[in-house]
C-alpha atoms as a PDB file:
ATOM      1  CA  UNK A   1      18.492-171.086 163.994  1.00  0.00           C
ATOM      2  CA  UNK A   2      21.774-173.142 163.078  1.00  0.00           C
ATOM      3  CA  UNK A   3      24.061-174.155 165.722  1.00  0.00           C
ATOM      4  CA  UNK A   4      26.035-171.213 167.624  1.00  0.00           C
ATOM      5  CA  UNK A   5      23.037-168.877 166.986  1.00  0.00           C
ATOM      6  CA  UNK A   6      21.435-168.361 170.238  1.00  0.00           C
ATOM      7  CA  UNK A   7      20.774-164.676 171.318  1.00  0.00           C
ATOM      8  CA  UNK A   8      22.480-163.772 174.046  1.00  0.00           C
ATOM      9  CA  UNK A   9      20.833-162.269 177.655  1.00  0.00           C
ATOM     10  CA  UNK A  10      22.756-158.932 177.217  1.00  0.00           C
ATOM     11  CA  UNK A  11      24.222-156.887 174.596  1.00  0.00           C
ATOM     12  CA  UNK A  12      26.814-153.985 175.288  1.00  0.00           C
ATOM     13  CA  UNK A  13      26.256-150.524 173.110  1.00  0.00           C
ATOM     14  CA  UNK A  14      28.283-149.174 174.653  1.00  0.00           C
ATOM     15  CA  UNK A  15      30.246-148.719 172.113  1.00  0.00           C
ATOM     16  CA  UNK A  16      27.473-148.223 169.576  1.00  0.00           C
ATOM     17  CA  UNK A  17      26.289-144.819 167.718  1.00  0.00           C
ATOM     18  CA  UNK A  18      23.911-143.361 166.656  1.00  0.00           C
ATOM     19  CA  UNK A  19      22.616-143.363 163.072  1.00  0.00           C
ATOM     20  CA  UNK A  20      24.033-140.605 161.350  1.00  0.00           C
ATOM     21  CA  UNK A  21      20.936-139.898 158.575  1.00  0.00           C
ATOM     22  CA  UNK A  22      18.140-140.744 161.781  1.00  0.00           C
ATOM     23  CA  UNK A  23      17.703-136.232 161.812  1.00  0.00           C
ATOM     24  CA  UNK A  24      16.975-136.785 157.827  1.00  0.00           C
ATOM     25  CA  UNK A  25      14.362-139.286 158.054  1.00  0.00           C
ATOM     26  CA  UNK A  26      11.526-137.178 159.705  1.00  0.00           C
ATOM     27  CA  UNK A  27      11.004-133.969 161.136  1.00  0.00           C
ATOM     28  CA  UNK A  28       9.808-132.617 164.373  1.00  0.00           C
ATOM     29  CA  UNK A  29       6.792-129.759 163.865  1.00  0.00           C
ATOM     30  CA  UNK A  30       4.205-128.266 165.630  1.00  0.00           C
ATOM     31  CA  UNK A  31       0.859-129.036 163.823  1.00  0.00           C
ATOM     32  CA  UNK A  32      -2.823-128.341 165.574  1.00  0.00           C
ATOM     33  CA  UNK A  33      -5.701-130.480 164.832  1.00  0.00           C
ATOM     34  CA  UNK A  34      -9.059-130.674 165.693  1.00  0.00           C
ATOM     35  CA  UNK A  35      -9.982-133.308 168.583  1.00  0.00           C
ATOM     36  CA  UNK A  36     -12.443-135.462 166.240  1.00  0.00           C
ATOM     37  CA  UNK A  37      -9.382-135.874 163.946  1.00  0.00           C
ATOM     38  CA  UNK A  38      -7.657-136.871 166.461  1.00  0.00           C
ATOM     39  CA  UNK A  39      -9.816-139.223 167.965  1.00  0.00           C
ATOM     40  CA  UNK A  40     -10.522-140.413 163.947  1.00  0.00           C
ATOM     41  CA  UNK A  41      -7.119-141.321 164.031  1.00  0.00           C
ATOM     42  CA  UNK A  42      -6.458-142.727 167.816  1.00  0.00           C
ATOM     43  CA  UNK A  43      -9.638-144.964 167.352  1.00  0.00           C
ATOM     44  CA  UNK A  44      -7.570-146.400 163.922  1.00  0.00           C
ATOM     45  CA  UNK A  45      -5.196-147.087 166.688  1.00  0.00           C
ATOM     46  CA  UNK A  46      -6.842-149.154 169.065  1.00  0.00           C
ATOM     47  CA  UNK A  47      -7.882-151.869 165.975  1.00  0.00           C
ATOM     48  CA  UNK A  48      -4.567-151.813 164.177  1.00  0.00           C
ATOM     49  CA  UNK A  49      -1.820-151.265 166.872  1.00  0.00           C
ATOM     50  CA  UNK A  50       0.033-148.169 165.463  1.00  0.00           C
ATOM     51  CA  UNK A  51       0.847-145.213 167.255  1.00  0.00           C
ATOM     52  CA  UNK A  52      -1.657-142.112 165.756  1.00  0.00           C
ATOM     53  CA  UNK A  53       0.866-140.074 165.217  1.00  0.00           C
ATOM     54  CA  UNK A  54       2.594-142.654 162.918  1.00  0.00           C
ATOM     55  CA  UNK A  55      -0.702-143.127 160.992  1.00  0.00           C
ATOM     56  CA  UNK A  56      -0.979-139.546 160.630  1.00  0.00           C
ATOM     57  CA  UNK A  57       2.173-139.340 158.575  1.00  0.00           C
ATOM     58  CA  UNK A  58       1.725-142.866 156.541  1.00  0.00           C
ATOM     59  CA  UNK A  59      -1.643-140.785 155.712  1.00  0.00           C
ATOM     60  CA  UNK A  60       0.302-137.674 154.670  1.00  0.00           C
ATOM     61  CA  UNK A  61       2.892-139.476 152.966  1.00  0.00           C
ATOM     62  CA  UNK A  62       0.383-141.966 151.255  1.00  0.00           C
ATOM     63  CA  UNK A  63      -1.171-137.914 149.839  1.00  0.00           C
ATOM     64  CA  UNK A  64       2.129-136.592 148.772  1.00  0.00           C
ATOM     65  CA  UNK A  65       3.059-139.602 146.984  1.00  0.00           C
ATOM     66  CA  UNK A  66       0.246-139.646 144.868  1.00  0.00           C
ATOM     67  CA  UNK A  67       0.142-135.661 144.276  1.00  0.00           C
ATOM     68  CA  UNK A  68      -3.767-135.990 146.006  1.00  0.00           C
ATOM     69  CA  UNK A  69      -5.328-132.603 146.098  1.00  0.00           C
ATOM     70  CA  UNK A  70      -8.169-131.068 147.567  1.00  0.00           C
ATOM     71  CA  UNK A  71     -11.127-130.048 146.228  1.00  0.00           C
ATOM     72  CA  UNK A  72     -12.017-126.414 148.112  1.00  0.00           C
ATOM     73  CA  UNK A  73     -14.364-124.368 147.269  1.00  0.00           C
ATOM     74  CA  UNK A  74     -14.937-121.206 149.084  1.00  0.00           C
ATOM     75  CA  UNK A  75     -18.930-119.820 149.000  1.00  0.00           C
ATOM     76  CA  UNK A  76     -20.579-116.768 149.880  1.00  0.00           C
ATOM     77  CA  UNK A  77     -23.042-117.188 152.008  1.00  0.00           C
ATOM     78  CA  UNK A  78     -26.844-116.643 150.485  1.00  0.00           C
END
């Protein structure tokens, strides 16, 4: 840091505001998993330090960004 660039104890936000595009950049839903993914995904949390939830998404995103698909096929039992 130069000189006159200390940080200072306290800031005031008092004055701040909010970001006005923070509602755009995700989404609150309602989605129900199954407890191993879950605990797939909280045990990626314990090594790497990111909340699950977070990796969820990167996860999702990382699928809808490269238009990844699933392979399903349905069979009739013998």
């Amino acid at each position: 840091m130069g000189e006159g660039d200390t940080m200072r104890k306290e800031y005031d936000f008092s004055k701040g505001r909010k970001n006005p595009y923070a509602k755009r950049l995700k989404k609150q839903i309602t989605i129900r998993l199954d407890r191993p993914t879950i605990d797939y995904f909280k045990g990626i949390t314990e090594s790497s330090g990111i909340p699950y939830q977070t990796l969820i998404n990167l996860y999702l995103r990382d699928c809808a960004r490269n238009a990844r698909t699933l392979a399903l096929e349905w069979k009739t039992p013998a």
